[in-house]
Protein backbone atom coordinates (compact mmCIF):
# COMPACT_ATOMS: atom_id res chain seq x y z
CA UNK A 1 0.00 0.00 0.00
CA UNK A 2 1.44 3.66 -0.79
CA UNK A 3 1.27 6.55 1.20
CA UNK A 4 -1.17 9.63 0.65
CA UNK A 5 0.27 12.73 0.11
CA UNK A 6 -3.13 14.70 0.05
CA UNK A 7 -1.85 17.49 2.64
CA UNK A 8 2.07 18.04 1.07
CA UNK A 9 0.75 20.56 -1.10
CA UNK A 10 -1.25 22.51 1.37
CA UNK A 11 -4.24 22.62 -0.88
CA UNK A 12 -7.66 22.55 -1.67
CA UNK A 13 -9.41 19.29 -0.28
CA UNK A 14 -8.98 16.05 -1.76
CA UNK A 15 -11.89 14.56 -4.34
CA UNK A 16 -13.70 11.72 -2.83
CA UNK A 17 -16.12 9.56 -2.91
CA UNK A 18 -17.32 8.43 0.30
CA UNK A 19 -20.29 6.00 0.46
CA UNK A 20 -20.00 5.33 -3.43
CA UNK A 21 -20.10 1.69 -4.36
CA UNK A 22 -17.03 1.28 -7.19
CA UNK A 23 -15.32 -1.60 -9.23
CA UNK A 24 -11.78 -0.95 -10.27
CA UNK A 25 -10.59 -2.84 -13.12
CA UNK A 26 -6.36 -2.98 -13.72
CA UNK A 27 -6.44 -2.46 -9.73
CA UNK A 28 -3.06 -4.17 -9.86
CA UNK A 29 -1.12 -1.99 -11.80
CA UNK A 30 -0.07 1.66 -11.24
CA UNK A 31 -3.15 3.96 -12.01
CA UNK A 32 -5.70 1.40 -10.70
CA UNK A 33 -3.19 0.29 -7.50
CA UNK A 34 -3.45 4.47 -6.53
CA UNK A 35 -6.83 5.02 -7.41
CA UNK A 36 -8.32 2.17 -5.46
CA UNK A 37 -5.94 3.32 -2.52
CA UNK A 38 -7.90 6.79 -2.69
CA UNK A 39 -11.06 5.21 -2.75
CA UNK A 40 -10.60 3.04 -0.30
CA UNK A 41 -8.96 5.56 2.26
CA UNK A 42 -11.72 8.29 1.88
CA UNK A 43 -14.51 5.73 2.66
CA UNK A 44 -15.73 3.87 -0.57
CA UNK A 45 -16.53 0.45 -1.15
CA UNK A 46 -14.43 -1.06 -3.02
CA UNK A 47 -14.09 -3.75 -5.26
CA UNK A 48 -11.38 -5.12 -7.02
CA UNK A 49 -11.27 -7.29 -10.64
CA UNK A 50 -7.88 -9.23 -10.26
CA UNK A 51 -6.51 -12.00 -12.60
CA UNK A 52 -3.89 -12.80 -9.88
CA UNK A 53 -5.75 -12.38 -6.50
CA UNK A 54 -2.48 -12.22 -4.80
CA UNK A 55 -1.36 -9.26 -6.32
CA UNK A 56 -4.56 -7.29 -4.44
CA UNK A 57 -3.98 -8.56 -1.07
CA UNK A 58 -2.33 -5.35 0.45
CA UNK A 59 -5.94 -3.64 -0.68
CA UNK A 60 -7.80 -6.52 0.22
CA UNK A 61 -6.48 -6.48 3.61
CA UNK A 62 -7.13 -2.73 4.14
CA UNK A 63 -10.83 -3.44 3.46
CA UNK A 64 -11.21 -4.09 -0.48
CA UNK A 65 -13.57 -7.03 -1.79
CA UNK A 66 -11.28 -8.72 -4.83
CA UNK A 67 -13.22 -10.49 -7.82
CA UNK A 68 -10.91 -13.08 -9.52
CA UNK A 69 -11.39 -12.49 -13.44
CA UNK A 70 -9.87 -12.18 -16.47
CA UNK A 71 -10.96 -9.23 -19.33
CA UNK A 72 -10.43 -11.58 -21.84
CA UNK A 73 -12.66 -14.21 -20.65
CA UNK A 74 -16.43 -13.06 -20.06
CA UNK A 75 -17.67 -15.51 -18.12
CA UNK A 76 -15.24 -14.33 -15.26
CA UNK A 77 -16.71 -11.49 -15.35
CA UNK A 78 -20.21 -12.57 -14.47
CA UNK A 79 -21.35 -10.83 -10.96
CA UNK A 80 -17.96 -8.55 -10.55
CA UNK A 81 -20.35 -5.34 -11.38
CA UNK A 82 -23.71 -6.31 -8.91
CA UNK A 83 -24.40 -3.58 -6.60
CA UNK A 84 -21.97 -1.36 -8.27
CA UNK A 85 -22.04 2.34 -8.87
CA UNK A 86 -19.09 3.42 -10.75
CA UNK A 87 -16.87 1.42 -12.97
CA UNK A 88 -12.87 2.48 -13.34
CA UNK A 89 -11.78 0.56 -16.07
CA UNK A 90 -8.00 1.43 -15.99
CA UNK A 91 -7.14 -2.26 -17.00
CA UNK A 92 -5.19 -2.62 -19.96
CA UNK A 93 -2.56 -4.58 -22.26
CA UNK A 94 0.80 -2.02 -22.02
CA UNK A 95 2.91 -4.02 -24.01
CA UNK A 96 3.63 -7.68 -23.23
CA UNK A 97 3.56 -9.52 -25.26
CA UNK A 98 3.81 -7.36 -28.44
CA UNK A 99 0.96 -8.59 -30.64
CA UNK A 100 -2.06 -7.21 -32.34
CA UNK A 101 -3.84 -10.35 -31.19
CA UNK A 102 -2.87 -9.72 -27.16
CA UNK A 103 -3.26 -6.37 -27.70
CA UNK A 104 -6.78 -6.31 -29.28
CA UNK A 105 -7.94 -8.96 -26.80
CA UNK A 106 -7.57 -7.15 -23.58
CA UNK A 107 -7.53 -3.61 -25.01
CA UNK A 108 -10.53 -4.12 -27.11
CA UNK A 109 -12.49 -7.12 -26.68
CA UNK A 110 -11.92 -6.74 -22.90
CA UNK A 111 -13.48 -3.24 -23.19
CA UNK A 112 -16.53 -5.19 -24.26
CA UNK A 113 -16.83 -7.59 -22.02
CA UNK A 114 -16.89 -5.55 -18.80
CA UNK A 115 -18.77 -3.16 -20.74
CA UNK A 116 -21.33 -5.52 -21.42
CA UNK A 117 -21.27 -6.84 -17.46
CA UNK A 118 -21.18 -3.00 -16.54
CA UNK A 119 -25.02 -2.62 -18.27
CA UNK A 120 -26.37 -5.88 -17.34
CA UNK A 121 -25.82 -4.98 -13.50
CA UNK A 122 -27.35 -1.46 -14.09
CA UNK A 123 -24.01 0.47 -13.44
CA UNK A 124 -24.77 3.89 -13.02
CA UNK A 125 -21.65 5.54 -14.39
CA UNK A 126 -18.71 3.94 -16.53
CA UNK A 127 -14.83 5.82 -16.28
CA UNK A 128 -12.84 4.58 -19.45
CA UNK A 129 -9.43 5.28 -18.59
CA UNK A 130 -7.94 5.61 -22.26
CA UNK A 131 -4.21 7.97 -23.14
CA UNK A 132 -3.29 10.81 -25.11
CA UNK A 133 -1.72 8.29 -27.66
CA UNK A 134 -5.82 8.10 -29.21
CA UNK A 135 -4.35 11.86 -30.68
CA UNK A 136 -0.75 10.32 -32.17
CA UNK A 137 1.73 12.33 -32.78
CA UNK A 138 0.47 15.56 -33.74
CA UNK A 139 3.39 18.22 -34.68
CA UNK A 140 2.09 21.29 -33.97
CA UNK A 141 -0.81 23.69 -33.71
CA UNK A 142 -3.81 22.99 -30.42
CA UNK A 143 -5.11 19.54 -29.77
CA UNK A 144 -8.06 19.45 -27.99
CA UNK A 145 -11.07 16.60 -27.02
CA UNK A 146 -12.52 17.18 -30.94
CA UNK A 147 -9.52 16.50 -32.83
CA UNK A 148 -9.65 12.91 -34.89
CA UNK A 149 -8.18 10.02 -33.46
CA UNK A 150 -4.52 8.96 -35.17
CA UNK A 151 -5.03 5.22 -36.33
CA UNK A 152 -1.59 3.60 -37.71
CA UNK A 153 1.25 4.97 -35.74
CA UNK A 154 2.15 2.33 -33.28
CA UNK A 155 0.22 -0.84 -31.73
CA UNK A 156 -0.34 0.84 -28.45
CA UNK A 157 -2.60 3.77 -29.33
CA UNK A 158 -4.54 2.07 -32.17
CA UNK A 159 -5.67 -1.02 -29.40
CA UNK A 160 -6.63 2.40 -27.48
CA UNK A 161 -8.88 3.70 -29.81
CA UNK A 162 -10.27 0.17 -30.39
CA UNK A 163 -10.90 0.51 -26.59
CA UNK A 164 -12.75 3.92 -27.01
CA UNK A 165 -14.82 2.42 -29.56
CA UNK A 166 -15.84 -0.34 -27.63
CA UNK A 167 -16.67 1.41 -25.03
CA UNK A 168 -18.78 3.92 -26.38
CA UNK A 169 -20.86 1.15 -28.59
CA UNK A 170 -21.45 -1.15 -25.53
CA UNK A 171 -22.51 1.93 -23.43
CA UNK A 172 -25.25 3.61 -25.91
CA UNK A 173 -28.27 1.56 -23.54
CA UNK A 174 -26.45 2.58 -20.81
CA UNK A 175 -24.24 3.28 -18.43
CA UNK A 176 -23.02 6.65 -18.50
CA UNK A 177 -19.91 6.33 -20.22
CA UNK A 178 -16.84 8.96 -19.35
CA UNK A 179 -13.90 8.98 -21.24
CA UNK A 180 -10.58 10.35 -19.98
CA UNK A 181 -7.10 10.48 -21.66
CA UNK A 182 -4.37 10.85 -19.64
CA UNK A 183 -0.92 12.04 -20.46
CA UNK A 184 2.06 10.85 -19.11
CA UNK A 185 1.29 9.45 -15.58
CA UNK A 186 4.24 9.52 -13.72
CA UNK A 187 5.17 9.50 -9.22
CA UNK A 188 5.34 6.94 -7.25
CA UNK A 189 5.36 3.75 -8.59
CA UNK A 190 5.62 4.51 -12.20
CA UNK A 191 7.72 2.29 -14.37
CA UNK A 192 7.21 3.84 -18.12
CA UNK A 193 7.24 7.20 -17.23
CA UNK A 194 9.48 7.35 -13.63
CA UNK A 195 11.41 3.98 -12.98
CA UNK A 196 12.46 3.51 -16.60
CA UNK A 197 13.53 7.34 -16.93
CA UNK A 198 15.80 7.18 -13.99
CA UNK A 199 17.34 3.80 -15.12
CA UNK A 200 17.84 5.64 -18.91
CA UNK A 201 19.04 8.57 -17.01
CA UNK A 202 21.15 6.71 -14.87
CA UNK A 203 23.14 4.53 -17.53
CA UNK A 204 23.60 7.08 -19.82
CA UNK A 205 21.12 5.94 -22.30
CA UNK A 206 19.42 8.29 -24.56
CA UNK A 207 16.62 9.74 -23.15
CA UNK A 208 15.77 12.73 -25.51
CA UNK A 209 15.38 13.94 -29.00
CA UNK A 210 17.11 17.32 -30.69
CA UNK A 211 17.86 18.78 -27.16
CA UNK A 212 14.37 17.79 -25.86
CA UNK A 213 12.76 21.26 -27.54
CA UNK A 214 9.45 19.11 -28.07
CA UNK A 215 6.80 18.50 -25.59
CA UNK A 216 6.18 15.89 -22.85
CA UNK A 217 2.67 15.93 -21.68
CA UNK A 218 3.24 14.30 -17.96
CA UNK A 219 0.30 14.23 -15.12
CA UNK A 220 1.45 13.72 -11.69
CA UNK A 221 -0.62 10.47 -10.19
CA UNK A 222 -2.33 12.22 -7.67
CA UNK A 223 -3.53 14.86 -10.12
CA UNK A 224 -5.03 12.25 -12.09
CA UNK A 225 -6.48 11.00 -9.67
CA UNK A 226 -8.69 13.82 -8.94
CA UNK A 227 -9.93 14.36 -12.27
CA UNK A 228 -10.78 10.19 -11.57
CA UNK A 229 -12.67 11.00 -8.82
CA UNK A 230 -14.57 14.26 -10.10
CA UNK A 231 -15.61 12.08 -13.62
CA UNK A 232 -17.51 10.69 -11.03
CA UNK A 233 -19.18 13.41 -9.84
CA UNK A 234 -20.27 15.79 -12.06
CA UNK A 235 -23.03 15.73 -14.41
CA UNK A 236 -20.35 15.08 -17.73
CA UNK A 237 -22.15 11.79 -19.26
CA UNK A 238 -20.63 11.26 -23.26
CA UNK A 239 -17.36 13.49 -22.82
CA UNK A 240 -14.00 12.80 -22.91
CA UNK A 241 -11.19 14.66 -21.48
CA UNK A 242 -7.31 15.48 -22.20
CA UNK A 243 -5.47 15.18 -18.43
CA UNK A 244 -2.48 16.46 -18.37
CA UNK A 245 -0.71 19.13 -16.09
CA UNK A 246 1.41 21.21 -18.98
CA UNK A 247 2.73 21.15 -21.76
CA UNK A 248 6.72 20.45 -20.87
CA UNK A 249 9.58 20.79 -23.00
CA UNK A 250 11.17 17.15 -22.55
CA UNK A 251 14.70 18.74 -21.74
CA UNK A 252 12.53 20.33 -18.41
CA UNK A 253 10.60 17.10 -17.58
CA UNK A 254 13.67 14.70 -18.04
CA UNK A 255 15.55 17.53 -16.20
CA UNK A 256 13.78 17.14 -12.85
CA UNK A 257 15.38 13.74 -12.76
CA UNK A 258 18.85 14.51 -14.10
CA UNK A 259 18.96 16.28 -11.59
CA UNK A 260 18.14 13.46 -8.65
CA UNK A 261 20.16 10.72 -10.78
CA UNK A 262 23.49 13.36 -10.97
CA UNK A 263 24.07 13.01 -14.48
CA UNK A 264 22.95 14.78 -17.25
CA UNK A 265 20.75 13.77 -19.79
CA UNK A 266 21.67 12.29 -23.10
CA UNK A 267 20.13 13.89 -26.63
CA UNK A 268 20.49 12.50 -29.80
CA UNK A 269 19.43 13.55 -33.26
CA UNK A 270 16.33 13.09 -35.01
CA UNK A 271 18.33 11.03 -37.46
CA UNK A 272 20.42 9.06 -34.77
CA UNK A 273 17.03 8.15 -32.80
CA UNK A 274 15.59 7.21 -36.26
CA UNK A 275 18.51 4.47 -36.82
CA UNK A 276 17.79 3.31 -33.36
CA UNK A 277 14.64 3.47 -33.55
CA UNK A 278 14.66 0.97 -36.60
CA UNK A 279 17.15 -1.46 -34.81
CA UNK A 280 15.10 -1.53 -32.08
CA UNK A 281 12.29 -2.78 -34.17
CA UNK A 282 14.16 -5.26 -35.73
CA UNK A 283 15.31 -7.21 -32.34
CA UNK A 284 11.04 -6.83 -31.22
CA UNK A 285 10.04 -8.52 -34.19
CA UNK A 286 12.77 -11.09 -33.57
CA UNK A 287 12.43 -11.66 -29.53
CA UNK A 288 8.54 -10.75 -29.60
CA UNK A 289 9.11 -8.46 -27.17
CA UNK A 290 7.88 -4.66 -27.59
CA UNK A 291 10.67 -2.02 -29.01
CA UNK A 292 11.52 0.82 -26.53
CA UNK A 293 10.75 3.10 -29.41
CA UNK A 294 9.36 3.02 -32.77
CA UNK A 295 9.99 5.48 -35.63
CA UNK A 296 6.12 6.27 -36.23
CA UNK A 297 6.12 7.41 -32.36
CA UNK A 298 9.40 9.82 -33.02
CA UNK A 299 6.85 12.87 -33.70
CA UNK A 300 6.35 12.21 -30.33
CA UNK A 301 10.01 13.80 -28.69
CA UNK A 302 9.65 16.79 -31.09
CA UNK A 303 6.17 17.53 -31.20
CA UNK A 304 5.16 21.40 -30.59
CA UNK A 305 1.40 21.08 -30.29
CA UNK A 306 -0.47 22.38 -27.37
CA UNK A 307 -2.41 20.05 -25.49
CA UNK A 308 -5.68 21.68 -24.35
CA UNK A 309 -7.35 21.30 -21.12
CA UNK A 310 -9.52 23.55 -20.85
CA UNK A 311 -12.57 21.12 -21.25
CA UNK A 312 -11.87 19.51 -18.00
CA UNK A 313 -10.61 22.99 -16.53
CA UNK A 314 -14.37 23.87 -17.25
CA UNK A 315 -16.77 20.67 -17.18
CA UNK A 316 -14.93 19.19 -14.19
CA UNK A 317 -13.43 22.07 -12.54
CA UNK A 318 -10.15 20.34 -12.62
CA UNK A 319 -6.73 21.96 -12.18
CA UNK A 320 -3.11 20.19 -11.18
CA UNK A 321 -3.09 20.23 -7.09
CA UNK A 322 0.58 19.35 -7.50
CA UNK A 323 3.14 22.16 -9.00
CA UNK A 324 6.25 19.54 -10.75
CA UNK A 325 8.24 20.65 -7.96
CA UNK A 326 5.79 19.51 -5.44
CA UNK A 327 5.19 16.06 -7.15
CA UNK A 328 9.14 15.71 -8.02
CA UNK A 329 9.86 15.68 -4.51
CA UNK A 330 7.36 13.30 -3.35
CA UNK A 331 8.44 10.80 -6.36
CA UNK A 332 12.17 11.27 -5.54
CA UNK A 333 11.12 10.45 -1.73
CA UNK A 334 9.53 6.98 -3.16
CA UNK A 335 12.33 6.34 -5.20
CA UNK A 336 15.23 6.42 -2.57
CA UNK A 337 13.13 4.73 -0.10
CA UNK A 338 12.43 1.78 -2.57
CA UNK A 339 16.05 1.83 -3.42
CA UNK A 340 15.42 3.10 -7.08
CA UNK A 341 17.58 6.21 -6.53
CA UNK A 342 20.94 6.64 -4.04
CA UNK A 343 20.16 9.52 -1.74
């Protein structure tokens, strides 16, 4: 179980839902680990789907009910939404293994399913946790909730989109379906987007494009987390929402942790990451394991588009609790104290 830092910012009070009755799908991994922590510790029932049991017994323990079942297979499934309120459906395939036909299955078809268990139980209100990736890897100008979703660039964001679709064809008889699209979700915890940075960082690996100029779209957890919480509360049936907390040049993101690690960041050229980029594809397709980077995600690291929340800002009255610095400290806290970064 992690720690709360709801009062290290000194700020406005934390988004609950107290007395709410809430499945949380993914509750093993890092977005649905922290959000069924906040539910749990602010007074919600809670209730867990799990493929490995196991893996939920720190939550179980502190008062969560765990459902054994698998997104792939519907007839797990059957009875994990009775007497539920609100679905979180953070669970997801990230990556392993690195097929269409893994990805599709738990991505999409597993969208479906608990979709489909979601309206049979009457669930009032369904939270599709989906990513910026659904956008792609637009180069410039504002990107907001209405721009079209970028099918073909990489195997990650097109089983997203799948997901999106499934979810909002399986919800049109109900429940209320919410979509939200987080950035990069990063704190404690975080492997992509924290753990794997430091490591880069760390070894001397290259961690950024042209002098990092482009922009990283990061969303510290707990942030998220509120804009979780207030899907659930406010009257914003059918809309989707872009959660992020800025738009950062990568050199200023990657920076922050440069600076805990002691070593400065490594850049290499467009071209250079290119070349890598295309080895690295080579040795997935040959270990069927998922590249670190792929060229059609390269827009990516130089990409000068504004990402717009406004929408949320408005709708949801949402706004980042944590400043970077604030959420940098806590994450570099977490990280020497699980022995991720020397002090």
């Amino acid at each position: 179980m992690g720690t709360h830092p709801e009062t290290a910012a000194g700020s406005a009070a934390v988004p609950a839902l107290p007395g709410a009755r809430v499945l949380v799908t993914g509750a093993s991994g890092f977005i649905g680990g922290h959000l069924a922590e906040r539910l749990l510790a602010h007074g919600s029932t809670v209730r867990l789907l799990a493929r490995r049991p196991e893996r939920a017994a720190a939550m179980a323990a502190a008062g969560a009910d765990v459902h054994t079942g698998d997104l792939t297979d519907p007839a797990t499934l059957r009875g994990s939404c009775d007497g539920i309120d609100v679905v979180y459906h953070a669970g997801a395939w990230l990556g392993t293994p690195y097929t269409r036909e893994a990805a599709w299955a738990a991505n999409a078809a597993g969208t479906e399913h608990i979709v489909a268990e979601a309206r049979r139980a009457g669930v009032h209100r369904f939270i599709h946790i989906s990513s910026i990736a659904v956008y792609g890897p637009v180069r410039s100008g504002t990107v907001t909730e209405a721009a079209p979703l970028w099918k073909g660039v990489e195997l990650y964001g097109d089983s997203k989109i799948a997901a999106e679709e499934a979810a909002r064809a399986g919800t049109e008889q109900g429940p209320e379906l919410v979509i939200t699209r987080p950035g990069m979700v990063y704190g404690p915890r975080s492997r992509g987007w924290t753990i794997r940075l430091i490591k880069w960082i760390d070894e001397q690996r290259p961690a950024m494009v042209a002098g990092g100029r482009g922009y990283a779209r990061p969303i510290f957890i707990e942030n998220l987390l509120d804009a979780l919480v207030l899907c659930a509360q406010r009257p914003v049936a059918g809309e989707a929402f872009t959660l992020i907390d800025a738009n950062v040049p990568w050199r200023d993101y990657l920076g922050e942790y440069s600076s805990m690690v002691g070593k400065r960041v490594r850049s290499v050229s467009y071209l250079a990451s290119w070349q890598i980029a295309l080895t690295d594809e080579i040795r997935a397709l040959l270990t069927h394991r998922p590249p670190r980077v792929r060229r059609t995600a390269l827009g990516y690291a130089i990409s000068h588009a504004l990402f717009s929340t406004a929408k949320a800002q408005r709708m949801l009255a949402w706004t980042p609790r944590y400043s970077m610095p604030d959420a940098m400290a806590i994450t570099r806290e977490w990280l020497i104290a699980n022995g991720h970064l020397k002090p």
